[in-house]
Protein backbone atom coordinates (compact mmCIF):
# COMPACT_ATOMS: atom_id res chain seq x y z
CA UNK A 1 -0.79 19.04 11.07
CA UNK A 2 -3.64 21.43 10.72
CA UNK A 3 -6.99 21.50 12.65
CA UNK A 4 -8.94 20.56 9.89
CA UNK A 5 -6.67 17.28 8.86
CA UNK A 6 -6.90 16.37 12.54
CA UNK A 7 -10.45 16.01 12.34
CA UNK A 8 -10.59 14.61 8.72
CA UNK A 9 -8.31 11.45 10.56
CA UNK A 10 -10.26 10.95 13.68
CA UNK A 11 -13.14 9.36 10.94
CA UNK A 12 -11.05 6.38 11.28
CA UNK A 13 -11.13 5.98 15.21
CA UNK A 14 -15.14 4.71 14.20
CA UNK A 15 -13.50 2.40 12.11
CA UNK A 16 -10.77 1.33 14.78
CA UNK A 17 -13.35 0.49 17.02
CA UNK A 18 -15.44 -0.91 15.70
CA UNK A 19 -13.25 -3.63 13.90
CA UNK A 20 -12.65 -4.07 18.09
CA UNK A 21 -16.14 -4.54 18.46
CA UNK A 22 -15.86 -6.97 15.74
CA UNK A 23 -13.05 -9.19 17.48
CA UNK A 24 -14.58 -8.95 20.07
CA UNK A 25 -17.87 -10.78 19.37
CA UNK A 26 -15.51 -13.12 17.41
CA UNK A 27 -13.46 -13.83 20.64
CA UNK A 28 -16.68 -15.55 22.24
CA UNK A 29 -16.35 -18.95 22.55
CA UNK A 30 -18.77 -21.62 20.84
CA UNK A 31 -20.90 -21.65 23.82
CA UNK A 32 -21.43 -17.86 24.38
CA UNK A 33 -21.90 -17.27 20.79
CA UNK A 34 -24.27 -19.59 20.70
CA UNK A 35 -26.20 -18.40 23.71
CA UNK A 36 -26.90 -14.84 21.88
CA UNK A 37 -27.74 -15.69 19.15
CA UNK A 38 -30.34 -18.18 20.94
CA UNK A 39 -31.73 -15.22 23.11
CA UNK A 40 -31.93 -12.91 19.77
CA UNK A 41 -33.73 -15.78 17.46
CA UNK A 42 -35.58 -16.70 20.48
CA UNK A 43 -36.72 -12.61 20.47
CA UNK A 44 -37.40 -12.73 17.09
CA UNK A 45 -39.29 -15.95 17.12
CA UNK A 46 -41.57 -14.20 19.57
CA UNK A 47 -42.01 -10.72 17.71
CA UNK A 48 -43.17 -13.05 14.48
CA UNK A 49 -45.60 -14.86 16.75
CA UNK A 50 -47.06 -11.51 18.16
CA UNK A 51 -47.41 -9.46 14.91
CA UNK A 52 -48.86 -12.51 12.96
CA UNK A 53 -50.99 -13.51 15.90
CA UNK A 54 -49.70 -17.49 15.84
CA UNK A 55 -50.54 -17.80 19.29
CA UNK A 56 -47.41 -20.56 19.44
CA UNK A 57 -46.96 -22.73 22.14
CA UNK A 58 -43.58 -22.28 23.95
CA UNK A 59 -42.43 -25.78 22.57
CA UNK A 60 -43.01 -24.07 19.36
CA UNK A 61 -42.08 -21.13 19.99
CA UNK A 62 -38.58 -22.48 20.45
CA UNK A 63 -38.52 -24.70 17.56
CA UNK A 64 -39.12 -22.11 15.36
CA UNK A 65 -36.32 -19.74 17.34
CA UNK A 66 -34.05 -23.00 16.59
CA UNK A 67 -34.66 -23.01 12.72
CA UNK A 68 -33.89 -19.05 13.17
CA UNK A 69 -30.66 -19.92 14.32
CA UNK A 70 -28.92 -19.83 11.66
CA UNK A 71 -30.17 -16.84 10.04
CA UNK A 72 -30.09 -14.82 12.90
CA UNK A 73 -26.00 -15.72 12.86
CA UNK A 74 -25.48 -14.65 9.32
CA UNK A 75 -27.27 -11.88 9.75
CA UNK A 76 -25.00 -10.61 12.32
CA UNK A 77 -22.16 -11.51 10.01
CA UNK A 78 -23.52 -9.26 7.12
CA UNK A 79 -24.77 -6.37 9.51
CA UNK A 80 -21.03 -6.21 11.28
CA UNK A 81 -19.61 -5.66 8.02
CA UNK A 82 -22.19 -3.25 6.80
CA UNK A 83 -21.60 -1.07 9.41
CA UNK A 84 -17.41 -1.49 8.83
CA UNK A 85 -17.99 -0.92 5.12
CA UNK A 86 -20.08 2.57 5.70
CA UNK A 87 -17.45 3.47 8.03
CA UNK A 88 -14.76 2.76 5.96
CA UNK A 89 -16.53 4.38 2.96
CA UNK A 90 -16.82 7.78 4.72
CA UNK A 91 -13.13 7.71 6.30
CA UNK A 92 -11.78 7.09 2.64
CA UNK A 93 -13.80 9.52 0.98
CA UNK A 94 -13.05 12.44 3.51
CA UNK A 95 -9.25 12.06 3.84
CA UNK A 96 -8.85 11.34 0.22
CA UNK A 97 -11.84 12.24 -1.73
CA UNK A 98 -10.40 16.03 -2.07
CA UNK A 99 -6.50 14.95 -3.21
CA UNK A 100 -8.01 12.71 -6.12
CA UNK A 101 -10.57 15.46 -7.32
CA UNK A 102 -7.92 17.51 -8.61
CA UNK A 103 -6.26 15.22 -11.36
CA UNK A 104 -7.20 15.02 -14.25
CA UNK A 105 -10.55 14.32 -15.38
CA UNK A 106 -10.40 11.00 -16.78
CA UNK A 107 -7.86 9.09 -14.58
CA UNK A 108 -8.81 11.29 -11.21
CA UNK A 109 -12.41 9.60 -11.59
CA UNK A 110 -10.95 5.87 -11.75
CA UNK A 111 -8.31 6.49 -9.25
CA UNK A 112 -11.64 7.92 -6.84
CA UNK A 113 -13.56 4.64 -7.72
CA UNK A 114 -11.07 2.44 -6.82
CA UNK A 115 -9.68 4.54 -3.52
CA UNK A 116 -13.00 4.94 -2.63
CA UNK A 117 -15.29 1.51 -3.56
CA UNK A 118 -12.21 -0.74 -4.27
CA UNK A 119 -10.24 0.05 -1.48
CA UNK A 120 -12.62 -0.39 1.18
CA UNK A 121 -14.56 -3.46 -0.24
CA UNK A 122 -10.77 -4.76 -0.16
CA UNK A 123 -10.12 -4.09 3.65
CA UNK A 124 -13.44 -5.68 4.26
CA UNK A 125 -12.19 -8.35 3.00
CA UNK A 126 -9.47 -8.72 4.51
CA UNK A 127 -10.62 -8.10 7.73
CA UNK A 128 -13.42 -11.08 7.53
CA UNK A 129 -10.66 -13.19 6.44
CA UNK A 130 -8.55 -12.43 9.19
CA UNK A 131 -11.71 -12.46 11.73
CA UNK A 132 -12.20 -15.88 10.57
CA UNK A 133 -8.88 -17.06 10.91
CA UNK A 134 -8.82 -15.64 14.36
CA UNK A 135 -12.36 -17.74 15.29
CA UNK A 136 -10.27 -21.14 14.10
CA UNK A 137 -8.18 -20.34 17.28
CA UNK A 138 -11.14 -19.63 19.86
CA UNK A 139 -13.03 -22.92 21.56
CA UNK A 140 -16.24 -24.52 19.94
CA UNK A 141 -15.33 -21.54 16.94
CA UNK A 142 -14.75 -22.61 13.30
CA UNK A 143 -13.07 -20.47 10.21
CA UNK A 144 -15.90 -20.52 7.18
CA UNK A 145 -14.63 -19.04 4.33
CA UNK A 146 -18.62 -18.82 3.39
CA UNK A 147 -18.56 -16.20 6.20
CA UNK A 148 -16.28 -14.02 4.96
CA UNK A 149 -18.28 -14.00 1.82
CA UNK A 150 -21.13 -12.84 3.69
CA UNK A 151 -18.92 -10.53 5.57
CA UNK A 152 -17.61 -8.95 2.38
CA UNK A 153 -20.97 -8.65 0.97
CA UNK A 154 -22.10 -7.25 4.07
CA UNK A 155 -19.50 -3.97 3.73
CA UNK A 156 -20.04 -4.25 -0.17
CA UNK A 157 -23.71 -3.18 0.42
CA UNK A 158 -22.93 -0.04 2.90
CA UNK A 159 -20.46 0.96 0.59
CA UNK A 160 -22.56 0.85 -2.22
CA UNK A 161 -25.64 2.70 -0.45
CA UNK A 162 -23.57 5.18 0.66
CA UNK A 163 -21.86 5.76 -2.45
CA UNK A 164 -25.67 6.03 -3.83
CA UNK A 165 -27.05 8.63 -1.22
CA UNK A 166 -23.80 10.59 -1.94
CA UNK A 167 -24.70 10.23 -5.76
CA UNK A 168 -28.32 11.10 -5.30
CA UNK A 169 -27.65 14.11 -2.49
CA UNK A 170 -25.78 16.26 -5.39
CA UNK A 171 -23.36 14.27 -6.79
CA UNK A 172 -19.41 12.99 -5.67
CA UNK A 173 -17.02 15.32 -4.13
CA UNK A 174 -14.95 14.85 -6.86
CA UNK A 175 -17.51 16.27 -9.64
CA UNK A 176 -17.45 19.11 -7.24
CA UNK A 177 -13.91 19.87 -7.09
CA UNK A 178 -13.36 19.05 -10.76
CA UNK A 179 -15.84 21.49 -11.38
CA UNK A 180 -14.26 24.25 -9.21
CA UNK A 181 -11.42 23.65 -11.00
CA UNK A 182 -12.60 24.11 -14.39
CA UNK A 183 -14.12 27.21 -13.45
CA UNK A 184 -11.20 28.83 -11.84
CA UNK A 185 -8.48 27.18 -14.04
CA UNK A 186 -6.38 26.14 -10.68
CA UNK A 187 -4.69 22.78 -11.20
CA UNK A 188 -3.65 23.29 -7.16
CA UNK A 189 -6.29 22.13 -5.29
């Protein structure tokens, strides 16, 4: 395999990971779960209270970190995907961006949409649904098929903005390459 292909596959060791990093949190039993995201609404609660000068009581301070809750967890549900679906975007688009650029013009440009928006969006997915099925099987867990909405939105948005800063930064790699080839009329990229 040469150096260069090597290094175009090691993009998906972020993505290994952190789908570990995701089963991992999702390993955590009710009560541990719970306990973080406690502490981080609790956190929260407190930064609100300082930058809007609420001077709350701690009895308040805590009900408000309590009504947080829930937010604070779906928010880590949506930002764990985010990050998967960015990853994912970039691993896709490097290792296979390059082979889809060369065919033809018309059906290269769907194939590169789907490999590199459909495909991803559809691993995300399937990893939230599998994440969730996993959490049915851990104590004080449930499986919410709600989450793995939020999941899949989650990765559908860092796909999406990274597919846009690509767009805006000069274009796909595949209007790139499709224009190399028109240029020098090779077909062999």
């Amino acid at each position: 395999m040469v150096h260069s292909e090597k290094r175009r596959l090691l993009l998906f060791i972020p993505v290994l990971i952190w789908m570990g990093v995701i089963f991992m949190f999702s390993s955590d039993n009710g009560s541990i779960s719970s306990m973080q995201s406690g502490r981080v609404s609790y956190m929260v609660a407190s930064a609100v209270d300082s930058v809007f000068r609420l001077d709350m009581s701690d009895v308040e301070r805590l009900d408000f970190s309590h009504s947080l809750s829930y937010l604070v967890r779906k928010t880590a549900h949506f930002s764990e995907y985010f990050i998967l679906g960015l990853l994912l975007y970039a691993a896709i688009s490097v290792n296979f961006g390059s082979v889809l650029a060369s065919m033809d013009a018309d059906r290269g440009f769907l194939r590169i949409i789907k490999l590199r928006y459909f495909v991803p969006v559809v691993v995300v997915f399937g990893y939230a649904g599998t994440d969730e099925l996993h959490q049915y099987f851990v104590p004080d867990r449930c499986c919410s098929f709600k989450d793995v909405l939020i999941d899949t939105a989650g990765g559908l948005t860092g796909i999406l903005i990274i597919g846009l800063i690509r767009y805006i930064r000069g274009g796909t790699a595949y209007n790139k390459a499709n224009n190399s080839v028109r240029r020098t009329g090779n077909e062999d990229m």
